[in-house]
C-alpha atoms as a PDB file:
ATOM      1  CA  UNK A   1       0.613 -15.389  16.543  1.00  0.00           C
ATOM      2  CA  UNK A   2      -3.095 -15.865  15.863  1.00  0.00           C
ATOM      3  CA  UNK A   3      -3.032 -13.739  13.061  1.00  0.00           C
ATOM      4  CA  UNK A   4       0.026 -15.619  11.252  1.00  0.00           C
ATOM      5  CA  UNK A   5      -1.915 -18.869  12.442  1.00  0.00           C
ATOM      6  CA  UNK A   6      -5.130 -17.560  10.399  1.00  0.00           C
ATOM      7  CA  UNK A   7      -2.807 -16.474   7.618  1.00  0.00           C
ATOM      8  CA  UNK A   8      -0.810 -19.647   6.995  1.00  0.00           C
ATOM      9  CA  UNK A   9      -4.599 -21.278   7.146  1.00  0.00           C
ATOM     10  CA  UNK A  10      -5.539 -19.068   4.230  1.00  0.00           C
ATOM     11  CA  UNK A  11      -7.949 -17.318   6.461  1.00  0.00           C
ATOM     12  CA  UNK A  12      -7.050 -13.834   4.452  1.00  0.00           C
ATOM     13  CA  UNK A  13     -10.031 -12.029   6.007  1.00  0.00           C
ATOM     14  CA  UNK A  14     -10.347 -13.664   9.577  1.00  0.00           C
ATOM     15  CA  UNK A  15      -6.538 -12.200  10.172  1.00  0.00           C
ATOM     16  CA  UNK A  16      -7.325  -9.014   8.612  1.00  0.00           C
ATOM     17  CA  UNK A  17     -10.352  -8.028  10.924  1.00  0.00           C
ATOM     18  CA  UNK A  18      -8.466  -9.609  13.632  1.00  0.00           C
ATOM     19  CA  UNK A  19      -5.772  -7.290  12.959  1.00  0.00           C
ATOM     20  CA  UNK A  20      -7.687  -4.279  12.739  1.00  0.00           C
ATOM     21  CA  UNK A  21      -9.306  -5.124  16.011  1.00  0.00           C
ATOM     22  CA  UNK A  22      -6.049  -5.253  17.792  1.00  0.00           C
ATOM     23  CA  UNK A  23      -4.478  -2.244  16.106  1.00  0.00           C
ATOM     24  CA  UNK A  24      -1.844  -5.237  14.675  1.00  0.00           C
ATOM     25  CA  UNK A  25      -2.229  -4.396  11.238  1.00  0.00           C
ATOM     26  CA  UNK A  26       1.771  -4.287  10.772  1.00  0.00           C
ATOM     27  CA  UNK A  27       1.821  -8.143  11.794  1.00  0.00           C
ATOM     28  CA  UNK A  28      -0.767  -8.760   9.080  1.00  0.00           C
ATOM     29  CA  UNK A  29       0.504  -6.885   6.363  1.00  0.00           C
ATOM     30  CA  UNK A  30       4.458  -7.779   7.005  1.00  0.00           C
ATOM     31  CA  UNK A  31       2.703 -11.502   6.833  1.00  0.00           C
ATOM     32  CA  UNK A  32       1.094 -11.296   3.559  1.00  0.00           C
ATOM     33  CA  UNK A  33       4.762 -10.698   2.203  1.00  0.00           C
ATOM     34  CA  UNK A  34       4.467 -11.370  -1.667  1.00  0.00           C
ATOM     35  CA  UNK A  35       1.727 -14.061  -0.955  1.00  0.00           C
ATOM     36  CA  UNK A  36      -1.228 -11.635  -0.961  1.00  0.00           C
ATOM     37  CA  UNK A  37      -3.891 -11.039  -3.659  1.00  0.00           C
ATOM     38  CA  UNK A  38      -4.419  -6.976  -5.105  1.00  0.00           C
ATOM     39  CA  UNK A  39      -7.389  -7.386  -2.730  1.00  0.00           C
ATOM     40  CA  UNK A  40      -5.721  -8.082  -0.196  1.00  0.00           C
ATOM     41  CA  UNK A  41      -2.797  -5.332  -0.202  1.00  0.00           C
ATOM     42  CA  UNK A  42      -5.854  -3.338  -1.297  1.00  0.00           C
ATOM     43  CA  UNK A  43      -7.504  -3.773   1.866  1.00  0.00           C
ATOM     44  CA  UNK A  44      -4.429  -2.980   3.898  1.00  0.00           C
ATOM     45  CA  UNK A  45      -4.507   0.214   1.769  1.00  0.00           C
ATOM     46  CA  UNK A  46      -7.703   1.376   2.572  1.00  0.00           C
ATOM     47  CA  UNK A  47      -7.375   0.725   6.598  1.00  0.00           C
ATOM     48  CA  UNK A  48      -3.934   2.837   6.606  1.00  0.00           C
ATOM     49  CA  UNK A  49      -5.546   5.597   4.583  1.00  0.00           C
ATOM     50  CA  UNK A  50      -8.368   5.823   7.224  1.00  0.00           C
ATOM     51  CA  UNK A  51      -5.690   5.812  10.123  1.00  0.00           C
ATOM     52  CA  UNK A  52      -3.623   8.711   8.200  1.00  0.00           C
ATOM     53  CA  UNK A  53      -0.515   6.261   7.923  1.00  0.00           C
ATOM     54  CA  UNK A  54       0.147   7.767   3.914  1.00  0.00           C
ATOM     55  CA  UNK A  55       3.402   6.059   3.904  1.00  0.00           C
ATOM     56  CA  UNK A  56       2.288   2.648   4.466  1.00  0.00           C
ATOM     57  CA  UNK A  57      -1.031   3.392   2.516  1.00  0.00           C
ATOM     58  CA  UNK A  58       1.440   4.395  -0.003  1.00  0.00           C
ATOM     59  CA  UNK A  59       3.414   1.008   0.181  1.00  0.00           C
ATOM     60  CA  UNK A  60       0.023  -1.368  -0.355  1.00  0.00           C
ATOM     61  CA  UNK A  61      -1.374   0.630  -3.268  1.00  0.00           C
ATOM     62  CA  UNK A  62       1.886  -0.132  -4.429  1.00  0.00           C
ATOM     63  CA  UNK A  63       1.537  -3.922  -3.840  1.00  0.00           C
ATOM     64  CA  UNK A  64      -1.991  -3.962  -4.562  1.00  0.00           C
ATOM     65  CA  UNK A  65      -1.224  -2.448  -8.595  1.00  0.00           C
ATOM     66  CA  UNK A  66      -2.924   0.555  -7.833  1.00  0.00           C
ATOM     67  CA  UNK A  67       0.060   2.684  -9.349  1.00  0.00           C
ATOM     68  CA  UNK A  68      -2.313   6.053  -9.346  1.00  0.00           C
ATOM     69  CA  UNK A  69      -3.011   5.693  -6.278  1.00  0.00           C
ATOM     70  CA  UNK A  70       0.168   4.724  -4.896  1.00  0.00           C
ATOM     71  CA  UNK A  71       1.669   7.369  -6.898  1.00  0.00           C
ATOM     72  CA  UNK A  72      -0.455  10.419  -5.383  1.00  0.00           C
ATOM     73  CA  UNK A  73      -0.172   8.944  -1.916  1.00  0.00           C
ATOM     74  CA  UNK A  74       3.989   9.381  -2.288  1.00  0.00           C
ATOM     75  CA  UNK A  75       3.875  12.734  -4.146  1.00  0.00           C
ATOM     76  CA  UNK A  76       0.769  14.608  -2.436  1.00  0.00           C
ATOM     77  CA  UNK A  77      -0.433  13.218   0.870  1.00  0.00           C
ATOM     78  CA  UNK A  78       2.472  11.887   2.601  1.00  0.00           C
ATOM     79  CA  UNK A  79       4.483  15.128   4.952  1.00  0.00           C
ATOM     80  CA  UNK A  80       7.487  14.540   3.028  1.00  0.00           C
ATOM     81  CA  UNK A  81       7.188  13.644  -1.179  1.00  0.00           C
ATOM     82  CA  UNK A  82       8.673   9.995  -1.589  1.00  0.00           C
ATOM     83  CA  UNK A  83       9.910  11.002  -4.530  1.00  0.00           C
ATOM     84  CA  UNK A  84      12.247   7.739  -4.691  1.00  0.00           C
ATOM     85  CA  UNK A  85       9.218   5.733  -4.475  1.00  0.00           C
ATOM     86  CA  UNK A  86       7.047   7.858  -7.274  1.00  0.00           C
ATOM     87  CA  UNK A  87      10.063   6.602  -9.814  1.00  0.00           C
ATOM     88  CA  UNK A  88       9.776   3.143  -8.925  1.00  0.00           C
ATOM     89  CA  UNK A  89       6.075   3.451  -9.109  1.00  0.00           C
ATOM     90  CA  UNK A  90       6.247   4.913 -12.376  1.00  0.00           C
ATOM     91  CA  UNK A  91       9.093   2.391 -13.637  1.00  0.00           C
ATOM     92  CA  UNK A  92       7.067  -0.233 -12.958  1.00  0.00           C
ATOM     93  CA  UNK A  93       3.529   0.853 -14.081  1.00  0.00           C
ATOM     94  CA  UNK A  94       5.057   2.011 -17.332  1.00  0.00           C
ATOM     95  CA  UNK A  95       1.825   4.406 -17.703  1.00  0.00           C
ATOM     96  CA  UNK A  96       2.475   8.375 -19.768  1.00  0.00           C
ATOM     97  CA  UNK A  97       0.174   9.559 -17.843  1.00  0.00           C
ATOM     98  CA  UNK A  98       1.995   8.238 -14.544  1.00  0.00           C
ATOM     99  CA  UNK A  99       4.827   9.545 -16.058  1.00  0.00           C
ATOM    100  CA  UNK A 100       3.658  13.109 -16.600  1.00  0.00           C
ATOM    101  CA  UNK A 101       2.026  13.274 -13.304  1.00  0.00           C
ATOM    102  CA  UNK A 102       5.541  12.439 -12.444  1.00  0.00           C
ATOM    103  CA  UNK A 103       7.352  15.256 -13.795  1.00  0.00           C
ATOM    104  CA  UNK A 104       4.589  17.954 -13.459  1.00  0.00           C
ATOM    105  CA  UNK A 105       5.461  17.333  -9.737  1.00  0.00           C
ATOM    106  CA  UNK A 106       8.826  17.403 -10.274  1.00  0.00           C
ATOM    107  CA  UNK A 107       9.088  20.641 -12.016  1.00  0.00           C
ATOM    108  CA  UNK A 108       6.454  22.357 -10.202  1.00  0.00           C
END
């Protein structure tokens, strides 16, 4: 609750150490919803990358417009290739080189 308290206050960073702290980092990044800055998803990012949690790490490079990022996340560090996620990383970027990082994957 304190952490949707500090959110809904605009308190962006307050929630997001408080979160970390906790280990409640789902709460704070499920409350930024659509309402967060790049810096914001970017931080969420960065914390699930250090924890090993690719998939979510994946999901806030995503959010954050870092399509690279977001892109190798899904295709090289997560167990299992999110390859339905790489496409809809690459549809939206609308980047050739995302694209060809894309299918060089894809065709081994």
């Amino acid at each position: 609750a304190a952490i949707e308290f500090l959110l809904v206050g605009k308190k962006i960073s307050e929630s997001f150490e408080l979160a970390k702290q906790h280990n409640k980092m789902d709460l704070h990044g499920a409350s930024l919803g659509e309402n967060g800055t790049n810096e914001d998803y970017l931080a969420v990012a960065e914390y699930y990358e250090q924890q090993g949690n690719f998939n979510l790490c994946g999901e806030f490079y995503f959010k954050g417009e870092r399509y690279g990022k977001a892109l190798s996340t899904y295709l090289y560090k997560c167990t299992d290739p999110h390859v339905d996620k790489a496409i809809q990383i690459v549809a939206e970027a609308r980047n050739d080189s995302l694209t060809h990082t894309l299918l060089n994957f894809l065709v081994g």
